[in-house]
PDB file of N, CA and C in Angstrom:
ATOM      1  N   UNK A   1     -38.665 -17.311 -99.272  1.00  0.00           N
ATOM      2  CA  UNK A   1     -38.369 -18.042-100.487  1.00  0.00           C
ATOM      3  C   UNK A   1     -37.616 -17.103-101.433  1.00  0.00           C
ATOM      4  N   UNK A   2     -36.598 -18.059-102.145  1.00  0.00           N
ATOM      5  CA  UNK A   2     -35.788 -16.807-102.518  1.00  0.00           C
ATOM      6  C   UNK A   2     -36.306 -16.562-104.165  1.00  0.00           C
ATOM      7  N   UNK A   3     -36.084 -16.006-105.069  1.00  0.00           N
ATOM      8  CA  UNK A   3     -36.073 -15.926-106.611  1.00  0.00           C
ATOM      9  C   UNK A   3     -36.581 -17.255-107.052  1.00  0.00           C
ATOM     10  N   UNK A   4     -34.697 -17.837-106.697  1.00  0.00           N
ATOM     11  CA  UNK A   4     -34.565 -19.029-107.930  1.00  0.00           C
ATOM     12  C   UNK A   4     -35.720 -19.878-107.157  1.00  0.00           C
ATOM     13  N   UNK A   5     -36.062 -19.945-105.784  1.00  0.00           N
ATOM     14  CA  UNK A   5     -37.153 -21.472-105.078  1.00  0.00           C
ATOM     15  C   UNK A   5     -38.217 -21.248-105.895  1.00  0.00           C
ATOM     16  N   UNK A   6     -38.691 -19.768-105.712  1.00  0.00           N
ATOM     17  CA  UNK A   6     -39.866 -19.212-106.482  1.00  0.00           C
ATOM     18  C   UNK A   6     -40.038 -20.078-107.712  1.00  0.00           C
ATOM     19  N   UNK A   7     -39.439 -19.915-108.901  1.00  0.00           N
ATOM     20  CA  UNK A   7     -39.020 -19.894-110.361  1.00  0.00           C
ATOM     21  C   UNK A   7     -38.725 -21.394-110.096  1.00  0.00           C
ATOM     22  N   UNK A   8     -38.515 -22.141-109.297  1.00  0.00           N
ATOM     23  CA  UNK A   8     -38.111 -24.068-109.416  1.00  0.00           C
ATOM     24  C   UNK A   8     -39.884 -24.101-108.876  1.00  0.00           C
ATOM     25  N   UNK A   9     -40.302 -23.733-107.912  1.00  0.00           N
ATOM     26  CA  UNK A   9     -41.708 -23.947-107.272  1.00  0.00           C
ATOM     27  C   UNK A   9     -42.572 -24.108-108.481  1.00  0.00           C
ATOM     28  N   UNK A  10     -42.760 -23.086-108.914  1.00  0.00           N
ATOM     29  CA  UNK A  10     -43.364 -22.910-110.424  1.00  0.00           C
ATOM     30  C   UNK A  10     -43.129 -24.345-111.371  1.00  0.00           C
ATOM     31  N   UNK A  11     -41.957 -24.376-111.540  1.00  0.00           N
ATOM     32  CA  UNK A  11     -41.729 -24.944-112.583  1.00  0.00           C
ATOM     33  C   UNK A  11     -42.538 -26.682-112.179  1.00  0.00           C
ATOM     34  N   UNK A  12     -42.007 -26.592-110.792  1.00  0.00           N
ATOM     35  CA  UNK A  12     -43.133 -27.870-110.661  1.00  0.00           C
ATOM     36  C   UNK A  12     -44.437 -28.118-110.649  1.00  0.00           C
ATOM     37  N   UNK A  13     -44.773 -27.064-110.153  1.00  0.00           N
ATOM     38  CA  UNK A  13     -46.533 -26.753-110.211  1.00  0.00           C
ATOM     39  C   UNK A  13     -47.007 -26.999-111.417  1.00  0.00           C
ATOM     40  N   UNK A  14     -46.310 -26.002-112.713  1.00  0.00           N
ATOM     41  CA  UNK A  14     -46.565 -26.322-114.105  1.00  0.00           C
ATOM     42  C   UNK A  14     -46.519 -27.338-114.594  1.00  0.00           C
ATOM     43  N   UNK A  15     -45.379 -28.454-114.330  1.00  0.00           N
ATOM     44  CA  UNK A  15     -45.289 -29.534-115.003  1.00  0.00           C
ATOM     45  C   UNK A  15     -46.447 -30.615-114.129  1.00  0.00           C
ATOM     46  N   UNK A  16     -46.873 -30.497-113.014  1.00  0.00           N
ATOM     47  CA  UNK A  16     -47.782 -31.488-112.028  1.00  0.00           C
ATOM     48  C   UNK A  16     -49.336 -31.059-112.446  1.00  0.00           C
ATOM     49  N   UNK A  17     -49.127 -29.988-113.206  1.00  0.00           N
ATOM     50  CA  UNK A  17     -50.536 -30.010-114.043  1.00  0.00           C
ATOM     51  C   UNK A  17     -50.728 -30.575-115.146  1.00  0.00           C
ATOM     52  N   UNK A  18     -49.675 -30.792-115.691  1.00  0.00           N
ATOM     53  CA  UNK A  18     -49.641 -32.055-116.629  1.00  0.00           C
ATOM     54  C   UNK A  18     -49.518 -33.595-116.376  1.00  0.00           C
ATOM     55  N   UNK A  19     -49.458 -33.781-115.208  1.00  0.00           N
ATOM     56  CA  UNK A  19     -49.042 -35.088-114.888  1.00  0.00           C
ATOM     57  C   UNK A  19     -47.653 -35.245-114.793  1.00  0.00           C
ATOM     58  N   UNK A  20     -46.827 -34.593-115.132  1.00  0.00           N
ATOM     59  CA  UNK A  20     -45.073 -34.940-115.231  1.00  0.00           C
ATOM     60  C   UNK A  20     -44.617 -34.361-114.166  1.00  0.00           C
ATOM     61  N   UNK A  21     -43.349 -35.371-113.669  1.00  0.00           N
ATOM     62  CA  UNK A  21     -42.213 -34.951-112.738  1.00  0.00           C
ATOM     63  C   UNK A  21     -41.096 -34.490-113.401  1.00  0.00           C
ATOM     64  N   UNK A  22     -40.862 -33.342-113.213  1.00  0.00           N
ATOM     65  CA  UNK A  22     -39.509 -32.599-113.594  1.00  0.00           C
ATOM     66  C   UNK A  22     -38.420 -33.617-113.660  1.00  0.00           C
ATOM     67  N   UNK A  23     -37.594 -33.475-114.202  1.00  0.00           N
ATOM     68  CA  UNK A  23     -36.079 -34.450-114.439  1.00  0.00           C
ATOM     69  C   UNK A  23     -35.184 -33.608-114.506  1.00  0.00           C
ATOM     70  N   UNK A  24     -33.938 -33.700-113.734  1.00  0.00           N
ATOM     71  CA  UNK A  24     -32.964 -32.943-113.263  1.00  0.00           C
ATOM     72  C   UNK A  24     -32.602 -32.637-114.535  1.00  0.00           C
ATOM     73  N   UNK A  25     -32.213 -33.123-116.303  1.00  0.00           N
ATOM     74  CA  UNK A  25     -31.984 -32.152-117.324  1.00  0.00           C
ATOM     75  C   UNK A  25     -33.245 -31.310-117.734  1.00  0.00           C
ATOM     76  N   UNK A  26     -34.126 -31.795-117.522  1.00  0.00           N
ATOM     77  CA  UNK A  26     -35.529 -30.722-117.288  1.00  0.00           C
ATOM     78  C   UNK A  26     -35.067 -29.553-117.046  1.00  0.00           C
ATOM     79  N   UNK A  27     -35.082 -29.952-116.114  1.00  0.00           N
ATOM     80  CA  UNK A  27     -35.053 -28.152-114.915  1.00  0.00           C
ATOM     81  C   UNK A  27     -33.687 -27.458-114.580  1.00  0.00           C
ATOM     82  N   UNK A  28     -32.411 -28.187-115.510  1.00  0.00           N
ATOM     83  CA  UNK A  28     -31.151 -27.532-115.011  1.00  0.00           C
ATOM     84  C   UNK A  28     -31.793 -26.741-117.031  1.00  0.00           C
ATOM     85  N   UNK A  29     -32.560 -26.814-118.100  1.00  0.00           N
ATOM     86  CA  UNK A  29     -32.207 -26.474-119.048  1.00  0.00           C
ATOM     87  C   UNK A  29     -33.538 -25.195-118.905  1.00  0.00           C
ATOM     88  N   UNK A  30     -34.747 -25.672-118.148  1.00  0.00           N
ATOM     89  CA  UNK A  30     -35.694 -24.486-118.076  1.00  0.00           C
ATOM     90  C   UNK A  30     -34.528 -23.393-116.626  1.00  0.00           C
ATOM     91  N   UNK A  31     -34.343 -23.871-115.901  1.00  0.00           N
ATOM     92  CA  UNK A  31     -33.732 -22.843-114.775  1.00  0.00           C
ATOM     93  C   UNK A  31     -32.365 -21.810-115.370  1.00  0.00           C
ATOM     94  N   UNK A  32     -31.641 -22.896-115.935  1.00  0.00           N
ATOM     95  CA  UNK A  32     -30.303 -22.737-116.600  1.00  0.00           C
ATOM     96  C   UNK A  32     -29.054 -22.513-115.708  1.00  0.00           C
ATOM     97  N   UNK A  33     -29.560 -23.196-114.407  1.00  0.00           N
ATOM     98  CA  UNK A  33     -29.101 -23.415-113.466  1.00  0.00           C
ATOM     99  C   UNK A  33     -28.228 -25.315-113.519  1.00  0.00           C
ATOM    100  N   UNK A  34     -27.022 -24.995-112.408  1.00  0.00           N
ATOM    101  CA  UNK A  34     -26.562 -26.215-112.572  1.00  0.00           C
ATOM    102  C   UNK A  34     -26.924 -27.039-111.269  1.00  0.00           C
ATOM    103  N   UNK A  35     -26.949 -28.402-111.474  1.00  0.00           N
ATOM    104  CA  UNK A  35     -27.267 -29.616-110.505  1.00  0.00           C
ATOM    105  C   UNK A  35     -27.155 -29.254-109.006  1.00  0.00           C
ATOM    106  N   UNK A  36     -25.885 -28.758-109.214  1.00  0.00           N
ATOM    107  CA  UNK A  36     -25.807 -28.396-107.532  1.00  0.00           C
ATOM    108  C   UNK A  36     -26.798 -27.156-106.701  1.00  0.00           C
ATOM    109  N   UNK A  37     -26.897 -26.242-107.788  1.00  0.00           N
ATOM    110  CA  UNK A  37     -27.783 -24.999-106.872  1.00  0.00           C
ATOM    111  C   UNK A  37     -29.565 -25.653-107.225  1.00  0.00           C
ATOM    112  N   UNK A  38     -29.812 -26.656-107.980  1.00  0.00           N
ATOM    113  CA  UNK A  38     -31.296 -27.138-107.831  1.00  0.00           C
ATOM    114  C   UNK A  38     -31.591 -27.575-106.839  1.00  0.00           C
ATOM    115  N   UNK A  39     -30.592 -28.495-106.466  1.00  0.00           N
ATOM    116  CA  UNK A  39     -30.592 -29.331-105.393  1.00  0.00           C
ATOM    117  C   UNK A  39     -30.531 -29.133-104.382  1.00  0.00           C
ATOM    118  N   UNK A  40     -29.864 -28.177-103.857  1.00  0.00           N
ATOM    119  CA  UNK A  40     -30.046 -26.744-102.692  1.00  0.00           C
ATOM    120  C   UNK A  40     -31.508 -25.891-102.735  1.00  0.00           C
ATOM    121  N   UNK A  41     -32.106 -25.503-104.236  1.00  0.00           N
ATOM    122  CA  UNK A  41     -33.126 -25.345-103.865  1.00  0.00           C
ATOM    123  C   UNK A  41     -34.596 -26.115-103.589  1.00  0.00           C
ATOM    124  N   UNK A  42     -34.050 -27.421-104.520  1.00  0.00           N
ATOM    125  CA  UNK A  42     -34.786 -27.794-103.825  1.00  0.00           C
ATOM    126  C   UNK A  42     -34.974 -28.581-102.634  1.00  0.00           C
ATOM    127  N   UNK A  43     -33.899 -29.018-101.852  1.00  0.00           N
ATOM    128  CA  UNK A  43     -34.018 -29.260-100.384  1.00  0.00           C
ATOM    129  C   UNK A  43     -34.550 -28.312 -99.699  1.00  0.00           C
ATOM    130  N   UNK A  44     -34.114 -26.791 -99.981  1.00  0.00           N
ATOM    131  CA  UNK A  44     -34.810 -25.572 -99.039  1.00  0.00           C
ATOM    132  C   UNK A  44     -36.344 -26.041 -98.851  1.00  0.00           C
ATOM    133  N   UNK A  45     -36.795 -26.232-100.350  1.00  0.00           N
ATOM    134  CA  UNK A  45     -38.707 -25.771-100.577  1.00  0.00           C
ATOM    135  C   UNK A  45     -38.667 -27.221 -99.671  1.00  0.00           C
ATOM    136  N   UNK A  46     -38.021 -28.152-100.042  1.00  0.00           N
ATOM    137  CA  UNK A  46     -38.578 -29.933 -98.507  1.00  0.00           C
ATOM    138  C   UNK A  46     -38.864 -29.074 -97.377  1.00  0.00           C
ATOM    139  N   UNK A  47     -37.412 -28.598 -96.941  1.00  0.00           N
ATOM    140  CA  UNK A  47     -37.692 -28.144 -95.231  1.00  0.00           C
ATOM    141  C   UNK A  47     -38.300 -26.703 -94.917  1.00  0.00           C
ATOM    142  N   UNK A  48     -39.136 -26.026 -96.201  1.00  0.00           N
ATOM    143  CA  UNK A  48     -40.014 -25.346 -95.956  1.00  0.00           C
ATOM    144  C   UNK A  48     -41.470 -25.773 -95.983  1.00  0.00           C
ATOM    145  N   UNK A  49     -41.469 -27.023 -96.510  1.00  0.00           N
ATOM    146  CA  UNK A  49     -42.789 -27.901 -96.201  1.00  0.00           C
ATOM    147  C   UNK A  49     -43.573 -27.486 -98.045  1.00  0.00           C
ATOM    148  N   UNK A  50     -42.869 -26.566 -99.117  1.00  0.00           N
ATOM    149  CA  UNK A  50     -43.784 -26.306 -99.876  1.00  0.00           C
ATOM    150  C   UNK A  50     -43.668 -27.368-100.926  1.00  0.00           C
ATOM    151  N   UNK A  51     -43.081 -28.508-100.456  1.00  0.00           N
ATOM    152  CA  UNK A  51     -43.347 -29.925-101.407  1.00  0.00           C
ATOM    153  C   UNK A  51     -42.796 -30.541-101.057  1.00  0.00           C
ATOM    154  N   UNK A  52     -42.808 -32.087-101.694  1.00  0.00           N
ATOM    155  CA  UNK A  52     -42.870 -33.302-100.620  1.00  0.00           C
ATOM    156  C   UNK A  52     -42.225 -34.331-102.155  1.00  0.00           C
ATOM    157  N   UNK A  53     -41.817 -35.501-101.572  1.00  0.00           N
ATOM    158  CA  UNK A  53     -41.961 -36.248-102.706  1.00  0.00           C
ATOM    159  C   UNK A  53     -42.000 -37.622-102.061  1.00  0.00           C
ATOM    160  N   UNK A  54     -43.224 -38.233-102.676  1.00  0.00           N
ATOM    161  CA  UNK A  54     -43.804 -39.668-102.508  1.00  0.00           C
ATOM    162  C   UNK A  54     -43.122 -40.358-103.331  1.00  0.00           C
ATOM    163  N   UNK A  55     -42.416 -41.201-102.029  1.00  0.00           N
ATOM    164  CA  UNK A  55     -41.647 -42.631-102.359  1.00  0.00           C
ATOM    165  C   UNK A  55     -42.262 -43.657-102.695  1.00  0.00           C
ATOM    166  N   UNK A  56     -43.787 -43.789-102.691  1.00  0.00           N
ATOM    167  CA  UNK A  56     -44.506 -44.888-102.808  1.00  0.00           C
ATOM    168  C   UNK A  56     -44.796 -44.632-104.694  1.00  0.00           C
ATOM    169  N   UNK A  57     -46.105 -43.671-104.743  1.00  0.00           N
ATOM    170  CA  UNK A  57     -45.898 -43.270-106.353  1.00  0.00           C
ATOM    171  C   UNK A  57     -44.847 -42.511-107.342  1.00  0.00           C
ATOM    172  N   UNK A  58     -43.959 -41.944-106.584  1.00  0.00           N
ATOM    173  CA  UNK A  58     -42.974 -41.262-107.194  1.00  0.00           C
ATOM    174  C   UNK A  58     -43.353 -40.362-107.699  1.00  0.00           C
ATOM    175  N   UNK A  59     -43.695 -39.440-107.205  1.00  0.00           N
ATOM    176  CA  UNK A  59     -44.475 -38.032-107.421  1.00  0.00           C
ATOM    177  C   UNK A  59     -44.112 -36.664-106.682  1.00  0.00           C
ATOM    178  N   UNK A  60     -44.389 -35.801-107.123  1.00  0.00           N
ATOM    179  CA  UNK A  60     -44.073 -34.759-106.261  1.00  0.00           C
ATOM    180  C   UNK A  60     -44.838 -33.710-105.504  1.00  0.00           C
ATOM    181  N   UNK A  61     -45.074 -33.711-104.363  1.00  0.00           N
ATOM    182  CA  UNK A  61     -46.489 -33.607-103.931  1.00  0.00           C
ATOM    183  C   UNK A  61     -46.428 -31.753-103.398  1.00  0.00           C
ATOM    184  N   UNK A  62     -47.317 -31.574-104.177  1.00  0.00           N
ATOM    185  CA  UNK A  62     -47.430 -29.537-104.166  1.00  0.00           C
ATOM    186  C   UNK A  62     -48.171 -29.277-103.269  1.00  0.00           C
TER     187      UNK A  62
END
């Protein structure tokens, strides 16, 4: 896992302890990262299995 997966991993963990799903201006303004490299990381953390996201509740599963 690289830095930035690390530092997006987090950021979801933190917000799923509140009940909230991150929102792509969310996390491009906490990362300060743009749309395209989130989205790369976060497909990596899918096909590393370290989260999931439920199509049924719309959630993001840690």
């Amino acid at each position: 896992m690289t830095d930035f997966e690390r530092k997006l991993y987090q950021i979801f963990v933190n917000m799923r302890l509140y009940g909230k799903n991150p929102t792509l201006p969310e996390l491009k303004r906490k990362t300060g990262k743009g749309e395209q490299e989130i989205r790369e990381a976060t497909k990596s953390l899918i096909r590393q299995g370290t989260i999931a996201w439920d199509k049924e509740n719309k959630i993001w599963i840690i």
